[in-house]
PDB file of N, CA and C in Angstrom:
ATOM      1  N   UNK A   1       0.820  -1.193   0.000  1.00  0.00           N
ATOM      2  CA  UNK A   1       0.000   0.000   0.000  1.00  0.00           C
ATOM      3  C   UNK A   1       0.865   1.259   0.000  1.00  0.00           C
ATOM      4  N   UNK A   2       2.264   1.236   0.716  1.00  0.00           N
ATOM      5  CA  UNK A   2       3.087   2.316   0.723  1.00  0.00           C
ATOM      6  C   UNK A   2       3.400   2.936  -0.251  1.00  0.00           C
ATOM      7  N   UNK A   3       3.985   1.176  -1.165  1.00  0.00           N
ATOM      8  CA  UNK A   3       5.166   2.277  -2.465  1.00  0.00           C
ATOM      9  C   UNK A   3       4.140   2.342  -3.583  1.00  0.00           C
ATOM     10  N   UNK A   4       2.865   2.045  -3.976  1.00  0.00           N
ATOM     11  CA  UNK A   4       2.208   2.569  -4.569  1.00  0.00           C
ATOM     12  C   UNK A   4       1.450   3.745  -4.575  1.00  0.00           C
ATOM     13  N   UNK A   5       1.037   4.254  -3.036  1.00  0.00           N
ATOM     14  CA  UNK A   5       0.766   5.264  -3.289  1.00  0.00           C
ATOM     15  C   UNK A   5       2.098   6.563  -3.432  1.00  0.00           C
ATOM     16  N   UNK A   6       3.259   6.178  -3.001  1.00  0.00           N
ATOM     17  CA  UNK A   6       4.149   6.889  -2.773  1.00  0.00           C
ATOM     18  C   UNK A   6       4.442   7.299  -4.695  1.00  0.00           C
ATOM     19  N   UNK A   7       4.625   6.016  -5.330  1.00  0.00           N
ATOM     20  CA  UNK A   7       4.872   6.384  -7.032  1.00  0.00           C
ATOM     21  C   UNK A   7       3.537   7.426  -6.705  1.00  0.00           C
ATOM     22  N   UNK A   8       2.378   7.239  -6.622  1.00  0.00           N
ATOM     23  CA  UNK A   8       2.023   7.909  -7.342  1.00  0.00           C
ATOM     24  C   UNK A   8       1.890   9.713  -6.970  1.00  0.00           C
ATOM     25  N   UNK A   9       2.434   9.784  -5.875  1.00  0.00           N
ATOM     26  CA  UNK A   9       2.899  11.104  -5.030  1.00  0.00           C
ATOM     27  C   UNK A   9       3.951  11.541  -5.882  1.00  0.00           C
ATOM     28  N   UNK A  10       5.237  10.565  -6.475  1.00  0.00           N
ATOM     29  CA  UNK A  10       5.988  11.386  -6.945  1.00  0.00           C
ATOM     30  C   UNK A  10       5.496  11.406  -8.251  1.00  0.00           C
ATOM     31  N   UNK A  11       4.649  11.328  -8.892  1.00  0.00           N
ATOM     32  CA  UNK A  11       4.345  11.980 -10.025  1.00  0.00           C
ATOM     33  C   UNK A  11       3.469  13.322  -9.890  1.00  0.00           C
ATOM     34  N   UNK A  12       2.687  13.286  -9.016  1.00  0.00           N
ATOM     35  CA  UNK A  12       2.350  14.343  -8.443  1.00  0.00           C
ATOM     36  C   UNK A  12       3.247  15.682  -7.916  1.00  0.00           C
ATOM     37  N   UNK A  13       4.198  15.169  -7.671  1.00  0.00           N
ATOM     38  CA  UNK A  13       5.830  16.129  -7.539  1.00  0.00           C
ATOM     39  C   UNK A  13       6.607  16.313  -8.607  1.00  0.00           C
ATOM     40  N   UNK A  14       6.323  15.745  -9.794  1.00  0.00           N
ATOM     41  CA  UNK A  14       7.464  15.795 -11.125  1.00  0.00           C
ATOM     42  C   UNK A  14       6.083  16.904 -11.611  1.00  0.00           C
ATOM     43  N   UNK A  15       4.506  16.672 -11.367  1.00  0.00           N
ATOM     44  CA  UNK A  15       3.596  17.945 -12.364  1.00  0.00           C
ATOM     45  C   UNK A  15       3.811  19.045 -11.743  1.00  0.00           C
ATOM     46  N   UNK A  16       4.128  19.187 -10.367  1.00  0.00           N
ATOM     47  CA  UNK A  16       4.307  20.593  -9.645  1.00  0.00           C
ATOM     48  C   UNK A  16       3.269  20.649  -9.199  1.00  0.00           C
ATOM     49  N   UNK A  17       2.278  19.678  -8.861  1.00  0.00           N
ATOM     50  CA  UNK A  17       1.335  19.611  -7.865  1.00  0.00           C
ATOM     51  C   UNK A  17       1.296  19.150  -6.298  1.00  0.00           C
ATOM     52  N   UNK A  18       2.611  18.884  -6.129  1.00  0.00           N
ATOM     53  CA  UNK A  18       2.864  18.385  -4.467  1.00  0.00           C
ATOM     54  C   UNK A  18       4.283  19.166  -4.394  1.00  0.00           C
ATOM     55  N   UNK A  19       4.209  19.210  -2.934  1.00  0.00           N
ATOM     56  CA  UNK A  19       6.183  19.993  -2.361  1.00  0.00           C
ATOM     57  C   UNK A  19       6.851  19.033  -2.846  1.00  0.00           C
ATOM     58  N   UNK A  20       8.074  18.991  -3.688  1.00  0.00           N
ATOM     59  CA  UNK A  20       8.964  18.402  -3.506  1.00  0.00           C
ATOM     60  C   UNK A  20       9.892  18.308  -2.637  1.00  0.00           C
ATOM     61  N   UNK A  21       9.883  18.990  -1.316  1.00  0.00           N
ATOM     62  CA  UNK A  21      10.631  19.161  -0.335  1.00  0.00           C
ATOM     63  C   UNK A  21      10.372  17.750   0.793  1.00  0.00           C
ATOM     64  N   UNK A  22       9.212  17.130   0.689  1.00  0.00           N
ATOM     65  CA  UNK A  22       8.802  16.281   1.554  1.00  0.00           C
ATOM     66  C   UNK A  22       8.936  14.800   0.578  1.00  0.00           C
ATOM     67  N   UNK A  23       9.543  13.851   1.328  1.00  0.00           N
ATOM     68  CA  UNK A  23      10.114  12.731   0.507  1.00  0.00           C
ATOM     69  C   UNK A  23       8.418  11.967   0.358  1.00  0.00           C
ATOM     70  N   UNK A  24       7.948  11.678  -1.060  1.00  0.00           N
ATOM     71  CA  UNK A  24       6.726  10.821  -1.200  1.00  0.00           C
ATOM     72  C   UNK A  24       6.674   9.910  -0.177  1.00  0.00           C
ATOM     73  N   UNK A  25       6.926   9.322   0.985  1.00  0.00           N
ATOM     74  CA  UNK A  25       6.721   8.023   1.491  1.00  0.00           C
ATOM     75  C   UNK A  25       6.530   8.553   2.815  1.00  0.00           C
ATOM     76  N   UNK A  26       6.938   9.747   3.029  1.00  0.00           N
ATOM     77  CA  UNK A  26       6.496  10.930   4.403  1.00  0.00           C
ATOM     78  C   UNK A  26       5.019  11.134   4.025  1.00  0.00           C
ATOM     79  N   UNK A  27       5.059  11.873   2.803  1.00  0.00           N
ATOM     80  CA  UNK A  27       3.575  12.265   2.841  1.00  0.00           C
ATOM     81  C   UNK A  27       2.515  10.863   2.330  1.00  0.00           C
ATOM     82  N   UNK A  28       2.694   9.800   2.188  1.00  0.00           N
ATOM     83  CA  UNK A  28       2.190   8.164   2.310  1.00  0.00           C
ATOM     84  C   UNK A  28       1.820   8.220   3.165  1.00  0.00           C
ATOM     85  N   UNK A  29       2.938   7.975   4.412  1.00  0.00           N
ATOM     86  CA  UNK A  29       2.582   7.662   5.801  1.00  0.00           C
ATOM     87  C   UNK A  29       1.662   8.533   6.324  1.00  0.00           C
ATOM     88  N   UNK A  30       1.155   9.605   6.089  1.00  0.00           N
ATOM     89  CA  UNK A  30       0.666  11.015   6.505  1.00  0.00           C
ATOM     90  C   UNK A  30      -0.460  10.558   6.125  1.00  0.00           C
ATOM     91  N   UNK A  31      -0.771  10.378   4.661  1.00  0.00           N
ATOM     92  CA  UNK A  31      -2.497   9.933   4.137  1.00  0.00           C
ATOM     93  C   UNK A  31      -2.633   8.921   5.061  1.00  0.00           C
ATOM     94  N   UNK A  32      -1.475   7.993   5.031  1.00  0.00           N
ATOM     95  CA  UNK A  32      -2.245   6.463   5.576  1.00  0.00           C
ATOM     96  C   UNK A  32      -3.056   7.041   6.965  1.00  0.00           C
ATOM     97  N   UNK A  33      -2.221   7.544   7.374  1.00  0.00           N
ATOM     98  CA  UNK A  33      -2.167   7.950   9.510  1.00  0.00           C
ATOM     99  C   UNK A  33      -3.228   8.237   9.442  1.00  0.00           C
ATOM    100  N   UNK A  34      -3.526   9.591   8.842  1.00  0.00           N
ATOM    101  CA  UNK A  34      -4.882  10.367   8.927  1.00  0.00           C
ATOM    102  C   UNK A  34      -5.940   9.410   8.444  1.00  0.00           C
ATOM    103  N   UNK A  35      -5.851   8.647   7.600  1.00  0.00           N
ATOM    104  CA  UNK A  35      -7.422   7.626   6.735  1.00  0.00           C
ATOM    105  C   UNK A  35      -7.538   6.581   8.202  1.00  0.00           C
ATOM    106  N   UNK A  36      -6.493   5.981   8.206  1.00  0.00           N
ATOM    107  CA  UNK A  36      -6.962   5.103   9.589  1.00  0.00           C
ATOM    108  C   UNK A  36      -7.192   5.647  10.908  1.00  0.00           C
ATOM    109  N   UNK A  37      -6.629   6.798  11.083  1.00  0.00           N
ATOM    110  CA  UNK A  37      -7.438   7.530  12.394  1.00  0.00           C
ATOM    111  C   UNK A  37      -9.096   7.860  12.585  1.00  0.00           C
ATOM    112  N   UNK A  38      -9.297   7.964  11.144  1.00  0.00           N
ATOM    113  CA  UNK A  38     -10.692   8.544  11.167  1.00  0.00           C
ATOM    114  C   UNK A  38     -11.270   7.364  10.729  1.00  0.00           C
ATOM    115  N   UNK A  39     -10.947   6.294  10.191  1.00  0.00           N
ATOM    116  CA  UNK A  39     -11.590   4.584  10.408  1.00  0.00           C
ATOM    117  C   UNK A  39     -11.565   4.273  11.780  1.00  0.00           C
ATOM    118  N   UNK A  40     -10.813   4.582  12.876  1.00  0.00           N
ATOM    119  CA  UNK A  40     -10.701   3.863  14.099  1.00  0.00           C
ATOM    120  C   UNK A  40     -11.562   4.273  14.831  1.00  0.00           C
ATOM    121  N   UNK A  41     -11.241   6.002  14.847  1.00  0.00           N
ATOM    122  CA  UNK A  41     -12.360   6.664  15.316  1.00  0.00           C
ATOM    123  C   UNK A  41     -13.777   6.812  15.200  1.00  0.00           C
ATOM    124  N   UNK A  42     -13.769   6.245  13.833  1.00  0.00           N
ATOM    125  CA  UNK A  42     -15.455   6.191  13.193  1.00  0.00           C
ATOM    126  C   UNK A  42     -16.000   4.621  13.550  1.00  0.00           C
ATOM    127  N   UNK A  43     -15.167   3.687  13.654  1.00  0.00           N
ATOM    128  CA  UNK A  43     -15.857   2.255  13.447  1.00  0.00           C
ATOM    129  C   UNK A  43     -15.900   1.873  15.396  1.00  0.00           C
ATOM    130  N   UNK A  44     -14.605   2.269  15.358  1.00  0.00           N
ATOM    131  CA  UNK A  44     -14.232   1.609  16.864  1.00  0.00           C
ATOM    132  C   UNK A  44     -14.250   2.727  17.807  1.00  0.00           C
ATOM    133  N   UNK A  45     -13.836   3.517  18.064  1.00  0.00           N
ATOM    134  CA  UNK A  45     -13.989   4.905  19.598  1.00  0.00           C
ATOM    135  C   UNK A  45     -14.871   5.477  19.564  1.00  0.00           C
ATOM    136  N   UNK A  46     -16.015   5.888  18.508  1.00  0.00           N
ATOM    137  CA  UNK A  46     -16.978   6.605  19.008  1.00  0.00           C
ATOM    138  C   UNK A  46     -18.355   6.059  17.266  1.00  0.00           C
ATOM    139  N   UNK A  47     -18.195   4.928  17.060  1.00  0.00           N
ATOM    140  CA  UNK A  47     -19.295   4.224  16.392  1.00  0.00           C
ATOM    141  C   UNK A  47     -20.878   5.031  16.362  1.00  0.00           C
ATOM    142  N   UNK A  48     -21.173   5.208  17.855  1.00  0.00           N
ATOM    143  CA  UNK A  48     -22.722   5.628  17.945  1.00  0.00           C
ATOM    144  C   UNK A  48     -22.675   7.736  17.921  1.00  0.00           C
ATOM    145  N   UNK A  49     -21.711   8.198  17.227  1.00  0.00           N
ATOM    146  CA  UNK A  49     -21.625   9.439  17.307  1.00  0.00           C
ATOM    147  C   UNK A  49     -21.982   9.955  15.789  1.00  0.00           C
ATOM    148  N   UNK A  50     -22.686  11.405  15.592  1.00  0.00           N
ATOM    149  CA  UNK A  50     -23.733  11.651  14.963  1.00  0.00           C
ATOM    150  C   UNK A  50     -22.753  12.007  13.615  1.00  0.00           C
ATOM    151  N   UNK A  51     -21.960  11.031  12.956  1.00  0.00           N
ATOM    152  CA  UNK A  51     -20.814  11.673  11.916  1.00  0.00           C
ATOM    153  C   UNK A  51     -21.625  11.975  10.704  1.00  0.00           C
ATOM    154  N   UNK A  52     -20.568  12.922  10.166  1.00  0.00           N
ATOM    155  CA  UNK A  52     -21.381  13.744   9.133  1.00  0.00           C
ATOM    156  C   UNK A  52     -19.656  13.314   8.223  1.00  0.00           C
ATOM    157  N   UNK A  53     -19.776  12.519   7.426  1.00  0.00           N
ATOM    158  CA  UNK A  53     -18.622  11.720   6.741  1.00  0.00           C
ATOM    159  C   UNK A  53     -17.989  12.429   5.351  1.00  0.00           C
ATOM    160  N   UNK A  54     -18.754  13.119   4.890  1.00  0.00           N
ATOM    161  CA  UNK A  54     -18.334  14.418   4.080  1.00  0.00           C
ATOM    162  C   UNK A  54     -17.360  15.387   4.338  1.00  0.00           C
ATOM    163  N   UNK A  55     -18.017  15.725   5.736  1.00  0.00           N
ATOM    164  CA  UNK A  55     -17.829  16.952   6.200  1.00  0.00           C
ATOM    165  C   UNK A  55     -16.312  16.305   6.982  1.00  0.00           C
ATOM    166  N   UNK A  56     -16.277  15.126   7.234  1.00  0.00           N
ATOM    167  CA  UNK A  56     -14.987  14.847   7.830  1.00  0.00           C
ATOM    168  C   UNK A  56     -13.666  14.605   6.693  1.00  0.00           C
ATOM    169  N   UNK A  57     -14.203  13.896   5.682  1.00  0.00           N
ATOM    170  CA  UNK A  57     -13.359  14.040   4.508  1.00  0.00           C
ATOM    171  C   UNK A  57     -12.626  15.313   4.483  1.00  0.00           C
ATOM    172  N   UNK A  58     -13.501  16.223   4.150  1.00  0.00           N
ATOM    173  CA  UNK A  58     -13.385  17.579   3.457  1.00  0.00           C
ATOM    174  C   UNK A  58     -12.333  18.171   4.374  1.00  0.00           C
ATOM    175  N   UNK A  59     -12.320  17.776   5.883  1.00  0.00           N
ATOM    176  CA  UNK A  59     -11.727  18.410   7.122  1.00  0.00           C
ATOM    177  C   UNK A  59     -10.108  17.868   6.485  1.00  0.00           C
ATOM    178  N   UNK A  60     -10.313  16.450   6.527  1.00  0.00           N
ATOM    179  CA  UNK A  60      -8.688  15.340   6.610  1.00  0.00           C
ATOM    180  C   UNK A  60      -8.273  16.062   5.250  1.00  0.00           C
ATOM    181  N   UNK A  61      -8.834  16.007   4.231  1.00  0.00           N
ATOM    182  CA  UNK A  61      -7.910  16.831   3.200  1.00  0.00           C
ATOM    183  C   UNK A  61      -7.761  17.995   3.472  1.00  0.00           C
ATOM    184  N   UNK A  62      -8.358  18.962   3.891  1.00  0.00           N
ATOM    185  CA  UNK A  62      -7.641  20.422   4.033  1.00  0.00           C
ATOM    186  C   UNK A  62      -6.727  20.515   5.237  1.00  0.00           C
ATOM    187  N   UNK A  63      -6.811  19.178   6.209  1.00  0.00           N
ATOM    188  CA  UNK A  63      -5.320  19.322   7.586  1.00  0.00           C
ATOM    189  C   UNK A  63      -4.785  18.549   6.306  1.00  0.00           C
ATOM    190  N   UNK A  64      -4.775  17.960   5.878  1.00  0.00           N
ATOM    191  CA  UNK A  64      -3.555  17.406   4.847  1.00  0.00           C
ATOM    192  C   UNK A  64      -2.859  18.294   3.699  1.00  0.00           C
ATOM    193  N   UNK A  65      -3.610  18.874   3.890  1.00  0.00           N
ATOM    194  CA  UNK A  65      -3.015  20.583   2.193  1.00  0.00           C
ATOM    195  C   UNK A  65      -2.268  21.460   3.222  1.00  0.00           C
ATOM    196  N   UNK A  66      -2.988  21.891   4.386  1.00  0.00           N
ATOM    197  CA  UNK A  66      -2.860  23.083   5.226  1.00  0.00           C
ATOM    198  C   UNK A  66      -2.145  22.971   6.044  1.00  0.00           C
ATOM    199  N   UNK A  67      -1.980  21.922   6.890  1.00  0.00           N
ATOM    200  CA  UNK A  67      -1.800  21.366   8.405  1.00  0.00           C
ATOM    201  C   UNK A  67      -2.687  21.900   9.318  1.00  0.00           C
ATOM    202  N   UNK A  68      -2.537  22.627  10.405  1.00  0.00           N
ATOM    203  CA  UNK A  68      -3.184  23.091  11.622  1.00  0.00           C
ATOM    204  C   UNK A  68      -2.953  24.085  12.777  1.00  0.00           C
ATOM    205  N   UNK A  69      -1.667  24.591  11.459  1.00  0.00           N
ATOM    206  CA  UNK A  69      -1.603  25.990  12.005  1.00  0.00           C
ATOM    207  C   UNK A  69      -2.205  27.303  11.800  1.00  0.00           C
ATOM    208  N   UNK A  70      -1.837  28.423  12.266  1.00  0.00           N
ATOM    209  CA  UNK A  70      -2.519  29.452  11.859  1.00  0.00           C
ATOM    210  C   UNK A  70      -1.505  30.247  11.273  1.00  0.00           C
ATOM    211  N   UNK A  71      -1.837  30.939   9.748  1.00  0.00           N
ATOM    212  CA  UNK A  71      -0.754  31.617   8.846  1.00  0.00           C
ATOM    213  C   UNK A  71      -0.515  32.726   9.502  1.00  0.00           C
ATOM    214  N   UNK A  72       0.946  33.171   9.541  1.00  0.00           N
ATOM    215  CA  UNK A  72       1.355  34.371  10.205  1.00  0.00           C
ATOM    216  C   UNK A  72       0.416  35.655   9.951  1.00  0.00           C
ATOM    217  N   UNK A  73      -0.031  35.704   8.703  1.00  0.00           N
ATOM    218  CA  UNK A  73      -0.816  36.971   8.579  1.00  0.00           C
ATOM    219  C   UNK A  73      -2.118  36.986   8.819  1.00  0.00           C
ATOM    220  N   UNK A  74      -2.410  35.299   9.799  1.00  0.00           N
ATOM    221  CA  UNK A  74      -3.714  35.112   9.899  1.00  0.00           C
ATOM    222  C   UNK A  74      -4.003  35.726  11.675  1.00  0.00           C
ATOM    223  N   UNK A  75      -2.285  35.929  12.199  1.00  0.00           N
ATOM    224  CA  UNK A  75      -3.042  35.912  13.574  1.00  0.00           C
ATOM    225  C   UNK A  75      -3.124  37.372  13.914  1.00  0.00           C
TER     226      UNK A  75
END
C-alpha cells in the first residue's frame, strides 16, 4: 500500500502539484495515519456518534493541504 501510493505522489511532484521538499513516502505515511485515524475513530472509539462523513473528509484533506496551524498573517 506504501510504495504505490508513494509512485504515485511522486508523479504528483514531477507535475508541480505536491512539495517536492517532503520525501513521497512521508507524505504516504501522513495519508495512511490520517485515513486510519478517522476509520478507528469512526468504526471503533466513538461508532454511535452523529458523523457527518463528508464533512470529515473535506476536514482530513484540508489538515492534509494546510496542516493546523494558523498563517502568520492570519493571527
Amino acid at each position: 500500500m506504501l510504495q504505490p501510493l508513494a509512485g504515485t505522489l511522486k508523479r504528483y511532484q514531477k507535475r508541480g502539484q505536491l512539495r517536492i521538499d517532503l520525501a513521497p513516502e512521508t507524505v504516504a505515511r501522513a495519508i495512511i495515519s490520517l485515513n486510519l485515524g478517522y476509520i478507528i475513530a469512526r468504526a471503533l472509539l466513538a461508532p454511535e456518534a452523529d458523523w457527518d462523513d463528508d464533512a470529515e473528509i473535506a476536514d482530513t484533506v484540508e489538515l492534509l493541504l494546510h496542516g493546523a496551524g494558523v498563517a502568520e498573517s492570519a493571527k
